[in-house]
PDB file of N, CA and C in Angstrom:
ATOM      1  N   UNK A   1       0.845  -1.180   0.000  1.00  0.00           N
ATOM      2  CA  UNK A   1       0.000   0.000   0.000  1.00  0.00           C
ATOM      3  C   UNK A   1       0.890   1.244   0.000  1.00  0.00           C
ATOM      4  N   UNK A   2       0.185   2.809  -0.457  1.00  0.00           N
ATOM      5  CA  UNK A   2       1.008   3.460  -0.653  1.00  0.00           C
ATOM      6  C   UNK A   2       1.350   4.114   0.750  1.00  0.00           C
ATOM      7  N   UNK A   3       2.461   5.179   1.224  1.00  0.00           N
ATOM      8  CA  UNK A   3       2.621   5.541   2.363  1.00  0.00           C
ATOM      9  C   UNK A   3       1.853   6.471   2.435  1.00  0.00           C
ATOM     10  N   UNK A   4       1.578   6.745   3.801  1.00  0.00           N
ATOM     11  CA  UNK A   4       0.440   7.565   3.990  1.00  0.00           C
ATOM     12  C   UNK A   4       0.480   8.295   5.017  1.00  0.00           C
ATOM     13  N   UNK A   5       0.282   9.461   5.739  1.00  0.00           N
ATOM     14  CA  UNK A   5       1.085  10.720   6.560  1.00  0.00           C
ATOM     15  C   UNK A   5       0.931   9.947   8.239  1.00  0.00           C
ATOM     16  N   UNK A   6       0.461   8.918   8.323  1.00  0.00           N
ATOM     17  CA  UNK A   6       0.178   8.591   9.936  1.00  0.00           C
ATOM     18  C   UNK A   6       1.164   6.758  10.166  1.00  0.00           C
ATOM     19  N   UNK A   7       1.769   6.853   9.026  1.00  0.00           N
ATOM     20  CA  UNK A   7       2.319   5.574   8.907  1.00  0.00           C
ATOM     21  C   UNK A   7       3.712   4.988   9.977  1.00  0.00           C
ATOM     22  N   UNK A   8       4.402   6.329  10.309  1.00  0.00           N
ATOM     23  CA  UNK A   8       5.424   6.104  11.089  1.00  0.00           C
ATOM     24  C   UNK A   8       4.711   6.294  12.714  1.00  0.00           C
ATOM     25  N   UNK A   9       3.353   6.382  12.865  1.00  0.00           N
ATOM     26  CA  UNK A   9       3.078   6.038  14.227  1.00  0.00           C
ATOM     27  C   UNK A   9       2.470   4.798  14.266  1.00  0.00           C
ATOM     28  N   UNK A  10       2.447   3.731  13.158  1.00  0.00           N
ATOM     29  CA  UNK A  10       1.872   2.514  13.376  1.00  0.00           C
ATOM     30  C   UNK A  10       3.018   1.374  13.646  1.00  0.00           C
ATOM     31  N   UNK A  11       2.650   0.390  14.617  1.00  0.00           N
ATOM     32  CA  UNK A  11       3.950  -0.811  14.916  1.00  0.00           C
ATOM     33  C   UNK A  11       3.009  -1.501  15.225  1.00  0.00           C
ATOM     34  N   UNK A  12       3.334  -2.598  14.109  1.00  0.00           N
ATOM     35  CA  UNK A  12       2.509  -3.887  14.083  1.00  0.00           C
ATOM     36  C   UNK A  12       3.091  -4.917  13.707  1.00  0.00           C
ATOM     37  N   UNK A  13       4.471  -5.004  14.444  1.00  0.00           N
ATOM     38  CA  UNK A  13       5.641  -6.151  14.545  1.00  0.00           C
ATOM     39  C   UNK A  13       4.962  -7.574  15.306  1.00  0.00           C
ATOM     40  N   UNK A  14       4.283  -6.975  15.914  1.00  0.00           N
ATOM     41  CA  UNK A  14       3.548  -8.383  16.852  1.00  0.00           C
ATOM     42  C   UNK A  14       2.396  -9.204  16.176  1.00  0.00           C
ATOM     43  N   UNK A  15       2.058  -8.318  15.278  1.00  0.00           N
ATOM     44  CA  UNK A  15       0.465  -8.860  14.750  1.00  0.00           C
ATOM     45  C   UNK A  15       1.618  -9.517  13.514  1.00  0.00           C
ATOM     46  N   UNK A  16       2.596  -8.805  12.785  1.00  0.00           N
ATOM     47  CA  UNK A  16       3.143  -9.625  11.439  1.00  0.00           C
ATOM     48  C   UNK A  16       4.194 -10.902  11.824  1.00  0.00           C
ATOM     49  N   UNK A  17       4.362 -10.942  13.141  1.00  0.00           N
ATOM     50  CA  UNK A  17       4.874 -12.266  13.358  1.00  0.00           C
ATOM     51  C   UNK A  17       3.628 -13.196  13.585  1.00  0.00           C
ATOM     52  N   UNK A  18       2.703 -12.852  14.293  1.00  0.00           N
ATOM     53  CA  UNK A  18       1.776 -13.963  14.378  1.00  0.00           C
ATOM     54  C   UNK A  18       1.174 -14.298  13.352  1.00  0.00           C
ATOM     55  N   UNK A  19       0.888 -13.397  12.444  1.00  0.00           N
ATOM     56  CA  UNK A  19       0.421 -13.962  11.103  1.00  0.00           C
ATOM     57  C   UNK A  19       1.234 -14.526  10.091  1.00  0.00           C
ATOM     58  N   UNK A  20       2.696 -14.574  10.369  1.00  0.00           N
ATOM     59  CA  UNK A  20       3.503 -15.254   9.395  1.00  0.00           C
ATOM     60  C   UNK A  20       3.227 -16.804  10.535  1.00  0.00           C
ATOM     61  N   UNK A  21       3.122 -16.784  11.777  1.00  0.00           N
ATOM     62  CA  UNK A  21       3.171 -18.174  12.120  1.00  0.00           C
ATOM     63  C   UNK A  21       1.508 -18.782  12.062  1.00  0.00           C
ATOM     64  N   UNK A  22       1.178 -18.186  11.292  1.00  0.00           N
ATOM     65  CA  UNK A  22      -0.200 -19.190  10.359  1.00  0.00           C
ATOM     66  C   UNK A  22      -0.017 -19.723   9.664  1.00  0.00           C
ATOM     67  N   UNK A  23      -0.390 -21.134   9.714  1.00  0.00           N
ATOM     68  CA  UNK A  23      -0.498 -22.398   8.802  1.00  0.00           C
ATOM     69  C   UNK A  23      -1.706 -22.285   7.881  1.00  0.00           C
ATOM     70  N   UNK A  24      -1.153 -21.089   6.867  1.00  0.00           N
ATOM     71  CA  UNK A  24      -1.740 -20.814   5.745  1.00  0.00           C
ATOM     72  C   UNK A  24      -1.211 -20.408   4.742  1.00  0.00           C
ATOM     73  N   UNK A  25      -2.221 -20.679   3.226  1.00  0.00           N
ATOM     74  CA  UNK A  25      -1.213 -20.276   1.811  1.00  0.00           C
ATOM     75  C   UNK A  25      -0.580 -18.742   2.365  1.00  0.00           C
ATOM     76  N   UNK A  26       0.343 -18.884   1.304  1.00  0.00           N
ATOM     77  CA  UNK A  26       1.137 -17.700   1.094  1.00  0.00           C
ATOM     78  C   UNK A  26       0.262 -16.498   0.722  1.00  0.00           C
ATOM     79  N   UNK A  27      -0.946 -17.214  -0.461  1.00  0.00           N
ATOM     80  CA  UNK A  27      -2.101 -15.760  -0.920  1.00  0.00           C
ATOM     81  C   UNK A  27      -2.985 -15.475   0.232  1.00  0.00           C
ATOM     82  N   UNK A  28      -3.112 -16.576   1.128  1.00  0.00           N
ATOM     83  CA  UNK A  28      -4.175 -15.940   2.254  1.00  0.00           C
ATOM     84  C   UNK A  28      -3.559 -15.143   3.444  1.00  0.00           C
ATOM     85  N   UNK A  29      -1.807 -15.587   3.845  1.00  0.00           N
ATOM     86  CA  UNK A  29      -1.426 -14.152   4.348  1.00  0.00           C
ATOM     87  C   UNK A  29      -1.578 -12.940   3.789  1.00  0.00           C
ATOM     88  N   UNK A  30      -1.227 -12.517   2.574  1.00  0.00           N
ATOM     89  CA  UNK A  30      -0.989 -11.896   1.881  1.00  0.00           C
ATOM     90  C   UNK A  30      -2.348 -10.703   1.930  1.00  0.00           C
ATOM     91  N   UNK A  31      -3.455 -11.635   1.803  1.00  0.00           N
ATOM     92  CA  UNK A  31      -5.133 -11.712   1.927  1.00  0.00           C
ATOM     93  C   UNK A  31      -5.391 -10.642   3.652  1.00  0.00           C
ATOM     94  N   UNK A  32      -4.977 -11.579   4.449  1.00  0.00           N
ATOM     95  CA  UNK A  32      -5.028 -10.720   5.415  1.00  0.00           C
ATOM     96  C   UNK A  32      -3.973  -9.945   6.045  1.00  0.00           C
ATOM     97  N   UNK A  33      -3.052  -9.718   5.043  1.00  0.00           N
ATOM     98  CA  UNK A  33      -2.006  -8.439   5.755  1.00  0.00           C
ATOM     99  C   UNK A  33      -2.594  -6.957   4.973  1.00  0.00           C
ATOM    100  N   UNK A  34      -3.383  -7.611   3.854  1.00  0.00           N
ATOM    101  CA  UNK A  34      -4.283  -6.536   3.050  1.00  0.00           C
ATOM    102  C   UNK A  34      -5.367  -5.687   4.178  1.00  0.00           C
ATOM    103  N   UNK A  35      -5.964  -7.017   4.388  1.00  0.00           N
ATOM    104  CA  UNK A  35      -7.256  -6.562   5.255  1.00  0.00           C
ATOM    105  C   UNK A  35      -6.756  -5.884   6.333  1.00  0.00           C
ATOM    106  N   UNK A  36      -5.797  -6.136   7.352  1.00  0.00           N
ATOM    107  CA  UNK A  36      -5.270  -5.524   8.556  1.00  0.00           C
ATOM    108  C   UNK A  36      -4.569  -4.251   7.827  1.00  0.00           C
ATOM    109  N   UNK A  37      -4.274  -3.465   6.956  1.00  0.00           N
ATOM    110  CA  UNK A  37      -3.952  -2.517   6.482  1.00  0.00           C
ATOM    111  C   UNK A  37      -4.791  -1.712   5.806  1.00  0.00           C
ATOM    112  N   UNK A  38      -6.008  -2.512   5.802  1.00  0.00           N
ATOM    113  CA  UNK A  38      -7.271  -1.730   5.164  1.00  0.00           C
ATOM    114  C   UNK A  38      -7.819  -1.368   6.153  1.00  0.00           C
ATOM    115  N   UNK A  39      -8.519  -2.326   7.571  1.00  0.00           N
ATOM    116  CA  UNK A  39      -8.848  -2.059   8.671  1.00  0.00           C
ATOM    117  C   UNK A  39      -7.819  -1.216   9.593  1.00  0.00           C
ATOM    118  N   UNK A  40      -6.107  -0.964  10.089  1.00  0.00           N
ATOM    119  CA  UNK A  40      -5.650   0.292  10.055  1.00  0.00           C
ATOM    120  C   UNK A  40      -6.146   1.678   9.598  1.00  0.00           C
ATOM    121  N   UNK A  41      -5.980   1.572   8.285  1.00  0.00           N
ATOM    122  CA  UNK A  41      -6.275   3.198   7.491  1.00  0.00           C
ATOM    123  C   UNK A  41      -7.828   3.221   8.196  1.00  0.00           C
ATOM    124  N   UNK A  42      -8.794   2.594   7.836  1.00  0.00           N
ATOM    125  CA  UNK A  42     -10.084   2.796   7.956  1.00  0.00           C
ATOM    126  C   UNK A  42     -10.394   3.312   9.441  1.00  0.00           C
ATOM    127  N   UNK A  43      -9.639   2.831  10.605  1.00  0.00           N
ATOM    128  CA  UNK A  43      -9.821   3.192  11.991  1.00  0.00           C
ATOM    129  C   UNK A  43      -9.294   4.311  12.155  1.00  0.00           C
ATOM    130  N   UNK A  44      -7.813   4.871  11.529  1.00  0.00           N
ATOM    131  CA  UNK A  44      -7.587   5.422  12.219  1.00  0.00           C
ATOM    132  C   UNK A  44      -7.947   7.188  11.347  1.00  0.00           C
ATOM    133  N   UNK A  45      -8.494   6.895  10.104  1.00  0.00           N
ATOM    134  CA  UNK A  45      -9.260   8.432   9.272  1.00  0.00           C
ATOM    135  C   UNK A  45     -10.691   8.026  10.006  1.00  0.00           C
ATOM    136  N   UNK A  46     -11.343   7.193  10.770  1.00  0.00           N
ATOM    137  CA  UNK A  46     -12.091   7.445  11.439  1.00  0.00           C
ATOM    138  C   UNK A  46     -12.369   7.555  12.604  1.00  0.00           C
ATOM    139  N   UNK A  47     -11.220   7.801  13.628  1.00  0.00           N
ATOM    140  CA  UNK A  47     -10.787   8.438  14.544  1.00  0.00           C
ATOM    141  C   UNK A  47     -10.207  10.220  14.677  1.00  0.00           C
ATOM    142  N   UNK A  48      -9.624  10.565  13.263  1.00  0.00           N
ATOM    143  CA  UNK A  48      -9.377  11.453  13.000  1.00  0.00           C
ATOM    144  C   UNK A  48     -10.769  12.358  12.523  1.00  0.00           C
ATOM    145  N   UNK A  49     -11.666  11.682  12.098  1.00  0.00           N
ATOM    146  CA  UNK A  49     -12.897  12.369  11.662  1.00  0.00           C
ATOM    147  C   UNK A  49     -14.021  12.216  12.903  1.00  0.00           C
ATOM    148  N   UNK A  50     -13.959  11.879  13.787  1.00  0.00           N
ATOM    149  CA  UNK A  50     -14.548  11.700  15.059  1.00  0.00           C
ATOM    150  C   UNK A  50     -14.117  12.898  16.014  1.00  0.00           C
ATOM    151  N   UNK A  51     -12.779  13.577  15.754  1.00  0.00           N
ATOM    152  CA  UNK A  51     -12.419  14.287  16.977  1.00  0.00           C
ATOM    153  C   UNK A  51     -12.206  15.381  16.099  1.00  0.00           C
ATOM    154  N   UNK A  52     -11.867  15.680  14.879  1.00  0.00           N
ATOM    155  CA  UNK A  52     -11.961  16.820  13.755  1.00  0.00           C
ATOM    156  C   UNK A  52     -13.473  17.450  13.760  1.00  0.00           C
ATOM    157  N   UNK A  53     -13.603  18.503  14.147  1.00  0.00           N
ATOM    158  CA  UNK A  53     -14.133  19.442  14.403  1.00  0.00           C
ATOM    159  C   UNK A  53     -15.206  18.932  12.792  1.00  0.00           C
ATOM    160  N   UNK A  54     -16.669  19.034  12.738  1.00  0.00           N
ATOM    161  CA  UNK A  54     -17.264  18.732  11.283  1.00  0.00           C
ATOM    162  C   UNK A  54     -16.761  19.405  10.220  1.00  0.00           C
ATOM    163  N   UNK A  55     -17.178  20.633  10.091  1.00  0.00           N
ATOM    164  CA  UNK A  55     -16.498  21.355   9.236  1.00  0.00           C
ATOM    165  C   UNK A  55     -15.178  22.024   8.673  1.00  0.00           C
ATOM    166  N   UNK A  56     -14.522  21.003   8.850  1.00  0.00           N
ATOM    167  CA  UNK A  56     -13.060  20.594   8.697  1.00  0.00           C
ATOM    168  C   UNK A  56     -12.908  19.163   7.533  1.00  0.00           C
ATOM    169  N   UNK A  57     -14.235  18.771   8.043  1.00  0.00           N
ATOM    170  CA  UNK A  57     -14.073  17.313   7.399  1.00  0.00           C
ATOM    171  C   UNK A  57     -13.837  17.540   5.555  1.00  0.00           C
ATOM    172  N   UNK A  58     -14.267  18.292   5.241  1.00  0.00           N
ATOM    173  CA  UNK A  58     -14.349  18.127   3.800  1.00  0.00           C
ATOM    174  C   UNK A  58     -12.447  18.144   3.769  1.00  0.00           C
ATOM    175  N   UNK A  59     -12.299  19.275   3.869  1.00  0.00           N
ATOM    176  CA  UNK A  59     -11.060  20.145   3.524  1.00  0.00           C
ATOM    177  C   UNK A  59      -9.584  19.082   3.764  1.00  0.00           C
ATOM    178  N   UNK A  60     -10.068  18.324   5.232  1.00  0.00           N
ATOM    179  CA  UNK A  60      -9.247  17.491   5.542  1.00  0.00           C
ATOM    180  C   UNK A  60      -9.524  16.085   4.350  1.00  0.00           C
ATOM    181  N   UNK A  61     -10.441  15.894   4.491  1.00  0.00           N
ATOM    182  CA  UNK A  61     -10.381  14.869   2.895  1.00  0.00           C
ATOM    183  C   UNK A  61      -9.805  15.146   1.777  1.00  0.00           C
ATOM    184  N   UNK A  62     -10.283  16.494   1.295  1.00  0.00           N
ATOM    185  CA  UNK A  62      -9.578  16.959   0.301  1.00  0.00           C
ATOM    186  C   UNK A  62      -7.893  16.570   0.206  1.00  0.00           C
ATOM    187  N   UNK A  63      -7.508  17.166   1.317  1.00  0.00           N
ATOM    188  CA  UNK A  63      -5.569  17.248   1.654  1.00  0.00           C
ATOM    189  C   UNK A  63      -5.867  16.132   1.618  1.00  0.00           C
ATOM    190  N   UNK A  64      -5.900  15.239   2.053  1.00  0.00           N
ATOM    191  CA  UNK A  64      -6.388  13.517   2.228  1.00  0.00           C
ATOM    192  C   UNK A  64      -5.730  12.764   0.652  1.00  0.00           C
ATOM    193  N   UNK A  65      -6.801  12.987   0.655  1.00  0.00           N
ATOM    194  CA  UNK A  65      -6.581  12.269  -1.113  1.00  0.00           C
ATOM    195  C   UNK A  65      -5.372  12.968  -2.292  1.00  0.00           C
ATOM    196  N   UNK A  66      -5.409  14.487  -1.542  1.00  0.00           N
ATOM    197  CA  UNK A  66      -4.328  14.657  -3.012  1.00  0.00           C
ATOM    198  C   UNK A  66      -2.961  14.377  -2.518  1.00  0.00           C
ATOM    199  N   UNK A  67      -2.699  14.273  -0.785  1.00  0.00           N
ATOM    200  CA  UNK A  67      -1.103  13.878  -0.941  1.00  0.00           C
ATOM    201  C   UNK A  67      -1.205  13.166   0.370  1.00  0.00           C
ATOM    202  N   UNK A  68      -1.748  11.911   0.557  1.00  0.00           N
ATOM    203  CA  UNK A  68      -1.777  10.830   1.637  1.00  0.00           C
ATOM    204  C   UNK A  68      -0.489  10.832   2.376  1.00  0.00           C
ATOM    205  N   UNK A  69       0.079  11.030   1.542  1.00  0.00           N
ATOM    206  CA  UNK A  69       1.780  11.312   2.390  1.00  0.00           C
ATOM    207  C   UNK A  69       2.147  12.218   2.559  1.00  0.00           C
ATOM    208  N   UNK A  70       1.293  13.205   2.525  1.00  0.00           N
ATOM    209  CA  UNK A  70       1.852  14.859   3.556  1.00  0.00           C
ATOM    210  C   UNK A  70       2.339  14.705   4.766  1.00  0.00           C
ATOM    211  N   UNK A  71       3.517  14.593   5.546  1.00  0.00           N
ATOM    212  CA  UNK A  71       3.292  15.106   6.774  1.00  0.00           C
ATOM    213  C   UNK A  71       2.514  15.690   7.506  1.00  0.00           C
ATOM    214  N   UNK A  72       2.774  16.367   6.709  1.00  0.00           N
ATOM    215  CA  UNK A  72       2.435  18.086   6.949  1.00  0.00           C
ATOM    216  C   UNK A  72       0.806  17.983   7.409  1.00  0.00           C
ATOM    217  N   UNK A  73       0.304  17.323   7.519  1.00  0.00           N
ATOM    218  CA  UNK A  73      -1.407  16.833   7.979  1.00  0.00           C
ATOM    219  C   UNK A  73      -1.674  16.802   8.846  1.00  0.00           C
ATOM    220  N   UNK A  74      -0.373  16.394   9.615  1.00  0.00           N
ATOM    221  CA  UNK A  74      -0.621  15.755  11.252  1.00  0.00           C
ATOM    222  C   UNK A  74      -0.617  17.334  12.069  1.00  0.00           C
ATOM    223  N   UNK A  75       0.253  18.195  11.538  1.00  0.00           N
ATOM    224  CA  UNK A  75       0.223  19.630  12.210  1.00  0.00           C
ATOM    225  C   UNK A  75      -1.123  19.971  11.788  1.00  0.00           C
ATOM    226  N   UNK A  76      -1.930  19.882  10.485  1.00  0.00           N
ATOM    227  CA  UNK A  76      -2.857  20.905  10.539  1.00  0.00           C
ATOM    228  C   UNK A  76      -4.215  20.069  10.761  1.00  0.00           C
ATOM    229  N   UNK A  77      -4.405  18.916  11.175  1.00  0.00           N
ATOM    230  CA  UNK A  77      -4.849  18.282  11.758  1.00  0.00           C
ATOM    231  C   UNK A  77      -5.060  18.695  13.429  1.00  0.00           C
ATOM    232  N   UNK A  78      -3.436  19.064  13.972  1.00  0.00           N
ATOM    233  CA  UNK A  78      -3.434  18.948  15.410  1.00  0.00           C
ATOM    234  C   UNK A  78      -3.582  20.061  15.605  1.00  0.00           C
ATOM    235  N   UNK A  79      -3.395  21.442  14.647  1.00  0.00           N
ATOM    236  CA  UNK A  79      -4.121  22.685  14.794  1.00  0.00           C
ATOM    237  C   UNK A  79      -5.681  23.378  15.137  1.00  0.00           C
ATOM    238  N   UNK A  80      -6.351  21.855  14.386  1.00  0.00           N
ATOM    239  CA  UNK A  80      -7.887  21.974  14.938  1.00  0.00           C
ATOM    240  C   UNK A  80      -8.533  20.955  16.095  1.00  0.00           C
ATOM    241  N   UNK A  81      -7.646  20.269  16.598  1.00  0.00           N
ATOM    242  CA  UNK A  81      -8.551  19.459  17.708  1.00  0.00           C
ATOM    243  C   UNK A  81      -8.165  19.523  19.028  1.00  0.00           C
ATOM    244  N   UNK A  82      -8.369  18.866  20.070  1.00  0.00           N
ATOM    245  CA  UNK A  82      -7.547  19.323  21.373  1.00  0.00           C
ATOM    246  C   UNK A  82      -6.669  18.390  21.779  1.00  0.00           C
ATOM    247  N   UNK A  83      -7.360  16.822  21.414  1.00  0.00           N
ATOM    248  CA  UNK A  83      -5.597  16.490  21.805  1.00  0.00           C
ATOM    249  C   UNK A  83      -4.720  15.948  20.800  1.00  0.00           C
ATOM    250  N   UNK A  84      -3.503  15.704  20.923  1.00  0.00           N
ATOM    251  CA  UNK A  84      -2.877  15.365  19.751  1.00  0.00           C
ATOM    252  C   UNK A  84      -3.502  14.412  18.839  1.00  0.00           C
ATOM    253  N   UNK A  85      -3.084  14.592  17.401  1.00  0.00           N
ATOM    254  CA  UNK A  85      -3.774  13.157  16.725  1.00  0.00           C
ATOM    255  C   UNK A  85      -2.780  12.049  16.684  1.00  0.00           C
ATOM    256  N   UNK A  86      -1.421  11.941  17.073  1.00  0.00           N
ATOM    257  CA  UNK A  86      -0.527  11.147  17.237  1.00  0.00           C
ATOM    258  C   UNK A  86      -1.530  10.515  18.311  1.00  0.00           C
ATOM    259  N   UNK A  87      -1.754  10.766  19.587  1.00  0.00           N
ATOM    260  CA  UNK A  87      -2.322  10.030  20.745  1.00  0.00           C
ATOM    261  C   UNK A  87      -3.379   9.382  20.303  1.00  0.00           C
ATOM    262  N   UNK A  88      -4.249   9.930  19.609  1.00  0.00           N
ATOM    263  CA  UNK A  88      -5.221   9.621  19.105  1.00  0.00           C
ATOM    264  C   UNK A  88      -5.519   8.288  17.709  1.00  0.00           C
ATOM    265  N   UNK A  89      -4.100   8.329  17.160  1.00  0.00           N
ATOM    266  CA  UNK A  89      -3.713   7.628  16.383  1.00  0.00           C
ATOM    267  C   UNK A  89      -3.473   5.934  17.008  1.00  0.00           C
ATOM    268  N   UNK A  90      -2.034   6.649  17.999  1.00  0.00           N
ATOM    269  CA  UNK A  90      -1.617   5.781  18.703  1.00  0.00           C
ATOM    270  C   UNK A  90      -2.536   4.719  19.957  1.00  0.00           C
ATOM    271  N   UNK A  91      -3.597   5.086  20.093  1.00  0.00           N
ATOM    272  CA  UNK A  91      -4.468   4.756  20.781  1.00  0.00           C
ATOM    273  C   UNK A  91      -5.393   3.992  20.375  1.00  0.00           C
ATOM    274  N   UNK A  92      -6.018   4.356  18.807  1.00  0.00           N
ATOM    275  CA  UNK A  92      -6.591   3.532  18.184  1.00  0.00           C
ATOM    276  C   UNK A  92      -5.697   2.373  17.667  1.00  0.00           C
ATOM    277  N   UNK A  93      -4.413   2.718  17.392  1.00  0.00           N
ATOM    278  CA  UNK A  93      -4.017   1.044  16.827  1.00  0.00           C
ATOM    279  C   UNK A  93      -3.565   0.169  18.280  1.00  0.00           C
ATOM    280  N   UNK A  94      -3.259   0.942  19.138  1.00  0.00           N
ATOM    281  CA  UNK A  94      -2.913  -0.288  20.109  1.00  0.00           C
ATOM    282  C   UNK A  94      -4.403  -0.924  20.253  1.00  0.00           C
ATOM    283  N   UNK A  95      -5.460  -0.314  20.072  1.00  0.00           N
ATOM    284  CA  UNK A  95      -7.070  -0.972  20.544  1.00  0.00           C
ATOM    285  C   UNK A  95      -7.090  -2.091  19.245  1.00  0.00           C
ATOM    286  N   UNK A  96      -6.604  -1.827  18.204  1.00  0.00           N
ATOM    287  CA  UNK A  96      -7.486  -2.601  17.089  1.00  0.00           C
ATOM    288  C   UNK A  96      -5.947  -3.624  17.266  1.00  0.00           C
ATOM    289  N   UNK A  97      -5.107  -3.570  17.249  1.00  0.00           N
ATOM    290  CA  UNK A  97      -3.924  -4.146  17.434  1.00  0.00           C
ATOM    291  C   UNK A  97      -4.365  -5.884  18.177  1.00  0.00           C
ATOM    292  N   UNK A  98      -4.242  -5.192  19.746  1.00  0.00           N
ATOM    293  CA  UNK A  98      -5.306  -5.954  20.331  1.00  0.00           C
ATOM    294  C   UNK A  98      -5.975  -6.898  19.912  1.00  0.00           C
ATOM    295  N   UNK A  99      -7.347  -6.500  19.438  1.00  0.00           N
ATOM    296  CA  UNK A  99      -8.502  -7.176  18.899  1.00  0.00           C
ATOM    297  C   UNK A  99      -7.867  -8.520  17.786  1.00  0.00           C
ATOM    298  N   UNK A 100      -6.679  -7.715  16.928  1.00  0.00           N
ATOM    299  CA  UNK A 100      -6.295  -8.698  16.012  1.00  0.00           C
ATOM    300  C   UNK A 100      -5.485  -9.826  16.287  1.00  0.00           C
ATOM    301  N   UNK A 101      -4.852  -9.625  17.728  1.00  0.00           N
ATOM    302  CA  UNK A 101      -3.898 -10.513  18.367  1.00  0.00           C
ATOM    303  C   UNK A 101      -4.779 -11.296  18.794  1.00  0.00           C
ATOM    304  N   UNK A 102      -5.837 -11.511  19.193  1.00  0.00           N
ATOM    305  CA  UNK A 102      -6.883 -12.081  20.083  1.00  0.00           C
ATOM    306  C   UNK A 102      -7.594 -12.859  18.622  1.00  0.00           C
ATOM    307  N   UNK A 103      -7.688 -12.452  17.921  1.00  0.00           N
ATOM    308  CA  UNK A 103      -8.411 -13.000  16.712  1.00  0.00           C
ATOM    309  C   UNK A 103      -7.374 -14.232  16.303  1.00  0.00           C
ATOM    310  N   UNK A 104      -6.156 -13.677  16.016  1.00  0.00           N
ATOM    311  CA  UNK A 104      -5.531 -15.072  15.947  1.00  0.00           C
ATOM    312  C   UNK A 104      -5.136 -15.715  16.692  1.00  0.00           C
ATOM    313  N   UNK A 105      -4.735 -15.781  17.967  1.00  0.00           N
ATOM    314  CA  UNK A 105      -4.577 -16.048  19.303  1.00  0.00           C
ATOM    315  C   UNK A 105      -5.964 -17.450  19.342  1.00  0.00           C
ATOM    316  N   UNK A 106      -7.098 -16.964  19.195  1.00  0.00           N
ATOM    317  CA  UNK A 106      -8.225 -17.887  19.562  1.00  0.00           C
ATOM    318  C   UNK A 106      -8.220 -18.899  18.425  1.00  0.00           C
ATOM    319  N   UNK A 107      -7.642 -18.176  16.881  1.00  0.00           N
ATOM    320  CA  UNK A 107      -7.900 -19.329  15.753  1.00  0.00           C
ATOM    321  C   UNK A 107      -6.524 -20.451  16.009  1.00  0.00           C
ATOM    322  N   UNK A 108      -5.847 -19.729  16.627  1.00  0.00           N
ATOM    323  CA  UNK A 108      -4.614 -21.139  16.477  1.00  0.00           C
ATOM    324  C   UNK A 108      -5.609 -22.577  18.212  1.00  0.00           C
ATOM    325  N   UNK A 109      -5.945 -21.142  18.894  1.00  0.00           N
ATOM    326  CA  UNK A 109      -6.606 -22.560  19.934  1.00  0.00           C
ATOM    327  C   UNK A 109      -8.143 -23.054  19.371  1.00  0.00           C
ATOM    328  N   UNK A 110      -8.534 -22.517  18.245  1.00  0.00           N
ATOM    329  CA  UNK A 110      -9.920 -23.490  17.701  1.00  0.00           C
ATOM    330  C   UNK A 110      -9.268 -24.653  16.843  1.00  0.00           C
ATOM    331  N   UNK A 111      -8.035 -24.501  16.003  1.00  0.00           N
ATOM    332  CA  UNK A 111      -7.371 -25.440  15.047  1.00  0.00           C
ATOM    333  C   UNK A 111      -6.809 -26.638  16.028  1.00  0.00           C
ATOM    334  N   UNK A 112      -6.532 -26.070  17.119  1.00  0.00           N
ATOM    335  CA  UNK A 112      -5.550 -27.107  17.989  1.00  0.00           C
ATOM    336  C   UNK A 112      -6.785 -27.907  18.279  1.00  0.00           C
ATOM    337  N   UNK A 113      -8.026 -27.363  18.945  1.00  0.00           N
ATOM    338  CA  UNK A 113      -8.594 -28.463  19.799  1.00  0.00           C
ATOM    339  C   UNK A 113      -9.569 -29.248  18.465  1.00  0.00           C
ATOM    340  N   UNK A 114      -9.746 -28.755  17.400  1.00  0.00           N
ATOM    341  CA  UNK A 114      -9.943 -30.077  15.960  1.00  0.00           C
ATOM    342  C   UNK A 114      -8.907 -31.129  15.662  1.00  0.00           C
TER     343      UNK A 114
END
């Protein structure tokens, strides 16, 4: 996927080892390192649009789409809300992080007890 301005606050070293130790094809990792990078972006521009003031929202889409890899977003982002969007960032992926460790966590103990 392409880089995108909130990318150096994501670490998901724990979730890409557990999913390389799935006893699955190569296309179905592949399958869900997609999805966990689709579900990332999706949480965390909707965390950013949750605490972004409404009428901001367009403008911030706008910058959005024409240079996903601005830096420069996270300042004018953190110019309109009250608390940082790094925290805010960082907060949502440790939550969804979580959820995904637990997701495979339970599928390796449903495979074991078949």
């Amino acid at each position: 996927m392409s880089k995108l301005f909130f990318d150096h606050l994501i670490e998901f070293e724990e979730v890409e080892i557990e999913l390389k130790g799935l006893d699955i094809s190569s296309e179905e990792k592949k399958e869900l390192e997609q999805l966990v990078d689709s579900m990332v972006h999706h949480r965390v521009i909707d965390r950013i649009l949750t605490h972004l003031p409404r009428h901001h929202h367009a403008e911030f889409i706008d910058r959005f789409h024409k240079a996903p890899y601005d830096s420069k977003l996270l300042s004018w982002i953190n110019q309109r809300i009250e608390i940082s969007v790094e925290e805010h960032v960082k907060d949502e992926i440790k939550k969804l992080k979580q959820e995904i460790l637990e997701d495979i966590r339970s599928s390796h103990k449903n495979k074991s007890k078949t």
